[in-house]
N, C-alpha and C. Protein backbone atom coordinates (compact mmCIF):
# COMPACT_ATOMS: atom_id res chain seq x y z
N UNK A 1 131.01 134.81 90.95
CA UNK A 1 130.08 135.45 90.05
C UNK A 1 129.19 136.38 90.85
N UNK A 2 129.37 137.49 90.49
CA UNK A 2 128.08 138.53 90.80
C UNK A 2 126.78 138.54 90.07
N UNK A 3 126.52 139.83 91.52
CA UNK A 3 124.59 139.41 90.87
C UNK A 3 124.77 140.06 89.29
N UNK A 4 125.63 140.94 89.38
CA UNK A 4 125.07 141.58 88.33
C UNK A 4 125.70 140.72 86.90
N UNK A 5 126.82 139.81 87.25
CA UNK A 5 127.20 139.16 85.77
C UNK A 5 125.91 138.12 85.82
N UNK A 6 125.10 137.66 87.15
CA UNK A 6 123.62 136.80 86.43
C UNK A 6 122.66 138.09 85.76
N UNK A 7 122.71 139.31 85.84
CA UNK A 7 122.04 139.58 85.23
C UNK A 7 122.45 139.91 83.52
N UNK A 8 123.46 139.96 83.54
CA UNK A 8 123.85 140.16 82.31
C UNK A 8 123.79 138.88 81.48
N UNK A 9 124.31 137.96 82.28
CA UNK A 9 123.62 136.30 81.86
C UNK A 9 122.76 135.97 80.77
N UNK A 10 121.56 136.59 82.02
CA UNK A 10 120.01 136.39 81.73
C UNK A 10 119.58 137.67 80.24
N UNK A 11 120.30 138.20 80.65
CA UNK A 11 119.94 139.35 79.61
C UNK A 11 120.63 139.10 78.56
N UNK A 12 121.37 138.07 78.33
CA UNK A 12 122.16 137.53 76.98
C UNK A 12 121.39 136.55 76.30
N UNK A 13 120.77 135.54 77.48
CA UNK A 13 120.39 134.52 76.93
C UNK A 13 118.87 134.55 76.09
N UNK A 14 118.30 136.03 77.03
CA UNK A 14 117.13 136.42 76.16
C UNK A 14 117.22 137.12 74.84
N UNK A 15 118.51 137.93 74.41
CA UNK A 15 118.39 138.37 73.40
C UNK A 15 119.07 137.32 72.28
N UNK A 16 119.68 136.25 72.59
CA UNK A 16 119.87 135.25 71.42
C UNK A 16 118.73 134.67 71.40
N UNK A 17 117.82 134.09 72.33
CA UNK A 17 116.76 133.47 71.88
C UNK A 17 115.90 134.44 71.18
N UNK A 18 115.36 135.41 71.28
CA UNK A 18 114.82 136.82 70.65
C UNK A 18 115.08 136.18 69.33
N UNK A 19 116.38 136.78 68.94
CA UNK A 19 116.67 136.52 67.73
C UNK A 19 116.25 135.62 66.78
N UNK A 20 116.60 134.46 68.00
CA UNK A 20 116.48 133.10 67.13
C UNK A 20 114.90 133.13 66.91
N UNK A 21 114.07 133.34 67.59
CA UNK A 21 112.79 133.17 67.91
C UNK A 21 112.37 134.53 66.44
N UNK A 22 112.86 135.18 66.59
CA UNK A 22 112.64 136.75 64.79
C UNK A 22 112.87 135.45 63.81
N UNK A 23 113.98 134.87 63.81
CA UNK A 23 114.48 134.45 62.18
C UNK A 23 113.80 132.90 62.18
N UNK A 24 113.22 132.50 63.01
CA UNK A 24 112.94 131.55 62.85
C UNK A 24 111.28 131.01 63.05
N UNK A 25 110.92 131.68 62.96
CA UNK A 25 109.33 131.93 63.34
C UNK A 25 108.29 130.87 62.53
N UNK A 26 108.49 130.36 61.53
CA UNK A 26 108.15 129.03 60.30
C UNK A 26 108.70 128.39 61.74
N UNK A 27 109.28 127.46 61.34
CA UNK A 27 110.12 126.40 62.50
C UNK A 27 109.24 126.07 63.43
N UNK A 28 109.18 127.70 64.26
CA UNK A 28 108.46 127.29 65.70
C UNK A 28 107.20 126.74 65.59
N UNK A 29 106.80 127.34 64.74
CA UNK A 29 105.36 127.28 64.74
C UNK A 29 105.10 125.91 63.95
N UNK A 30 105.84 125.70 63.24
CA UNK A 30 105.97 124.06 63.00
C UNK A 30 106.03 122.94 64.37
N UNK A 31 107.16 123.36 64.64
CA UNK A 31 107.54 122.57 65.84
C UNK A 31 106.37 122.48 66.93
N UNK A 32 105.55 123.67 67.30
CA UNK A 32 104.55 123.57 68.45
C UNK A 32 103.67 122.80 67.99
N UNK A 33 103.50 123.04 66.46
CA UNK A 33 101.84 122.16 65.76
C UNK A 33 101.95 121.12 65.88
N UNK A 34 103.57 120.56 65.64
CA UNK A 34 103.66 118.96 65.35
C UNK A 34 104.17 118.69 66.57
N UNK A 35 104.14 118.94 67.49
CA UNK A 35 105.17 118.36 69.04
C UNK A 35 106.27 118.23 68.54
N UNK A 36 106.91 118.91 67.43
CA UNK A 36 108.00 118.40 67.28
C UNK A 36 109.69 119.56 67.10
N UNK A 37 109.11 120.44 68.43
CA UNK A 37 109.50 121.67 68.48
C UNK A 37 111.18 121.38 68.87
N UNK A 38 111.54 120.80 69.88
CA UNK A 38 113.21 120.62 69.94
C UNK A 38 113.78 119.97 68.87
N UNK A 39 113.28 118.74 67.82
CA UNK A 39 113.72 118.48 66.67
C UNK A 39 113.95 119.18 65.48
N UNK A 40 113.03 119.99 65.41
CA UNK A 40 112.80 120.71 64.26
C UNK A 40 114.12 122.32 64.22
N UNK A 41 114.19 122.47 65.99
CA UNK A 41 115.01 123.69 65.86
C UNK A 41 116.81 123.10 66.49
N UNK A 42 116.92 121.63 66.70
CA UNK A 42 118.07 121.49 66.98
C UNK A 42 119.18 122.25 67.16
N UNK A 43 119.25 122.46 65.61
CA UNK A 43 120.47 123.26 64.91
C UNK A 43 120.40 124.62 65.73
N UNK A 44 119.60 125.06 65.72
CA UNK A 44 119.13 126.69 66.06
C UNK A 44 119.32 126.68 67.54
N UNK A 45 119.11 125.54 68.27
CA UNK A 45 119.52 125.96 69.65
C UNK A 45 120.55 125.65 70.07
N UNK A 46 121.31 124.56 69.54
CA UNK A 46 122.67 124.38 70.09
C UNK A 46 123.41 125.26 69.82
N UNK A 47 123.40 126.08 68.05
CA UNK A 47 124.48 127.35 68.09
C UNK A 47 124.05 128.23 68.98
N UNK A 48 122.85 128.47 69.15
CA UNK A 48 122.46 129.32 70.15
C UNK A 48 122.96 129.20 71.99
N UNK A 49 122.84 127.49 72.31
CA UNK A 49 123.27 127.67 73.21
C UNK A 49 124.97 127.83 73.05
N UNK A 50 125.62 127.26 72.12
CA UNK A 50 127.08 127.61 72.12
C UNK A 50 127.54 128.84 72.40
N UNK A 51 126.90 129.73 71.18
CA UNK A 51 127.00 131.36 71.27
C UNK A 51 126.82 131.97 73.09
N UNK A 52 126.01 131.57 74.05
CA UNK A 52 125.37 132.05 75.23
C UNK A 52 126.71 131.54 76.13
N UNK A 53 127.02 130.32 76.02
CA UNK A 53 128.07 130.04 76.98
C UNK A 53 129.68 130.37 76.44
N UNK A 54 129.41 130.71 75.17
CA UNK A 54 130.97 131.66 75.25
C UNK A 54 130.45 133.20 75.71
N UNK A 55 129.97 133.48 75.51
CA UNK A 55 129.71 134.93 76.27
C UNK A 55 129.73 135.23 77.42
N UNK A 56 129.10 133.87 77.96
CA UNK A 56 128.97 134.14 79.57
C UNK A 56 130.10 133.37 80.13
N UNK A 57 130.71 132.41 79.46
CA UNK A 57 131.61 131.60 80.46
C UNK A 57 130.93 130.35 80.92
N UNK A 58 131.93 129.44 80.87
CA UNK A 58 131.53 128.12 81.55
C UNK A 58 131.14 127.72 82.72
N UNK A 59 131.65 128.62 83.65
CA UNK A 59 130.98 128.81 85.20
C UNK A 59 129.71 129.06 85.30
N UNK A 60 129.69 130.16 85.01
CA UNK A 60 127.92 130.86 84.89
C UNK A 60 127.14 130.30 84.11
N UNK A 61 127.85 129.41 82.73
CA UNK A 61 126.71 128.63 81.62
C UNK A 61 126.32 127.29 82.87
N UNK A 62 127.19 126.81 83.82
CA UNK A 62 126.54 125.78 84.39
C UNK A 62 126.11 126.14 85.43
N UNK A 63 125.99 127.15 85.95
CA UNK A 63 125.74 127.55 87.70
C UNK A 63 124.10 127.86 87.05
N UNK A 64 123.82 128.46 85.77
CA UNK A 64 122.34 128.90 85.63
C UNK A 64 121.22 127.71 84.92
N UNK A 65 120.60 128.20 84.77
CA UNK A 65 119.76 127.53 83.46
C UNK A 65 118.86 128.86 82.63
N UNK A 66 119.39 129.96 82.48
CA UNK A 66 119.13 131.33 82.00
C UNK A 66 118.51 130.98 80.20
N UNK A 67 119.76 130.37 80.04
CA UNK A 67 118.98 129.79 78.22
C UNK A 67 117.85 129.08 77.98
N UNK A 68 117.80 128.04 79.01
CA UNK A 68 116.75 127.04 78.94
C UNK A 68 115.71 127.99 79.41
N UNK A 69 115.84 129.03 80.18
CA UNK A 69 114.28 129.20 80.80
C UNK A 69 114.02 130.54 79.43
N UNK A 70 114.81 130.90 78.89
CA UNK A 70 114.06 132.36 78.08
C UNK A 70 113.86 131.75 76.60
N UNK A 71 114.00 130.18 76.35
CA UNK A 71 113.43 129.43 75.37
C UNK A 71 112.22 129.30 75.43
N UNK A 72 111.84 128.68 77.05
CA UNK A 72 110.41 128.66 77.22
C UNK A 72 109.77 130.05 77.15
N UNK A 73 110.38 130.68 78.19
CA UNK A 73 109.45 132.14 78.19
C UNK A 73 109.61 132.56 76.71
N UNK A 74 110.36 133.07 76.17
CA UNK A 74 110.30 133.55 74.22
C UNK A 74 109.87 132.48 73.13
N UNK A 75 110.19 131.68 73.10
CA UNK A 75 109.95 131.36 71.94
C UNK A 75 109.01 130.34 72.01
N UNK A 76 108.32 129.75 73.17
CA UNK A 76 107.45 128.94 73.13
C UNK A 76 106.02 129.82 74.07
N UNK A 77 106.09 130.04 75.33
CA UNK A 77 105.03 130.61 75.94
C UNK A 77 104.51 131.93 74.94
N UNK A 78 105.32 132.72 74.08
CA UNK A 78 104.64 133.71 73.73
C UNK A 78 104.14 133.26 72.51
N UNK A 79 104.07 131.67 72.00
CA UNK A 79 102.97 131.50 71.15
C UNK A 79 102.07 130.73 71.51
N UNK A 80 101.24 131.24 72.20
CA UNK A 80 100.30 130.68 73.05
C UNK A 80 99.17 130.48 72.10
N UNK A 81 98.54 131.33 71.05
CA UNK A 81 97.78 131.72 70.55
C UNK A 81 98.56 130.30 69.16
N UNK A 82 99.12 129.58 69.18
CA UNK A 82 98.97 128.52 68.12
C UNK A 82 98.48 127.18 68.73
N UNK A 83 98.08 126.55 67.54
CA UNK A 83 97.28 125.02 68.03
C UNK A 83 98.62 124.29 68.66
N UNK A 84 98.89 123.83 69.32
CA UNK A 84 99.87 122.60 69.83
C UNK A 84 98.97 121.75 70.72
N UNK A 85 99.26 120.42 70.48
CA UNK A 85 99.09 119.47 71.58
C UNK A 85 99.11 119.58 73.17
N UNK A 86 100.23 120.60 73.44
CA UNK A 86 100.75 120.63 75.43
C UNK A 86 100.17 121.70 75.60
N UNK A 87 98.95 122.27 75.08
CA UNK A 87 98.16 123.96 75.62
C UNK A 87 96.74 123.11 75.88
C-alpha cells in the first residue's frame, strides 16, 4: 500500500462519515445528549463502515483506523457546542 492509497483511504472514510453525519444529524445529537451515541447510530455506522472497507480493501481497512478516527473528528468533535455528559 502506498502513501497515496492511505490518502485516498482517509479521504473516503471522511466523506462517508460527512454524509452520514448531513443525514443524520437528529441521531447524533441524540446520541451525544443521552451517552448513547454508538447505540443509537449502530445501523449507520456499520453500513458505513462496510461501504469504507469495500472501497478501500481489506488490507488497508485493517492496516488503518481512518473510519474510526473521522467519526470522532466529524461527527462527534464538531458538535462540541451540544450538552453531552464526556465535554
Amino acid at each position: 500500500m502506498t502513501e497515496e492509497d492511505k490518502i485516498k483511504a482517509c479521504r473516503t472514510a471522511r466523506a462517508i462519515v460527512s454524509d452520514l453525519s448531513l443525514y443524520n444529524e437528529a441521531k447524533i445529537q441524540e446520541g451525544l445528549e443521552n451517552d448513547t451515541f454508538f447505540e443509537v447510530l449502530e445501523q449507520e455506522i456499520d453500513a458505513g463502515r462496510t461501504l469504507y472497507r469495500d472501497r478501500v480493501g481489506s488490507a488497508l481497512y485493517k492496516a488503518t483506523n481512518y473510519f474510526d478516527r473521522a467519526i470522532v473528528d466529524i461527527m462527534i468533535a464538531r458538535k462540541g457546542h451540544l450538552k453531552a455528559s464526556f465535554w
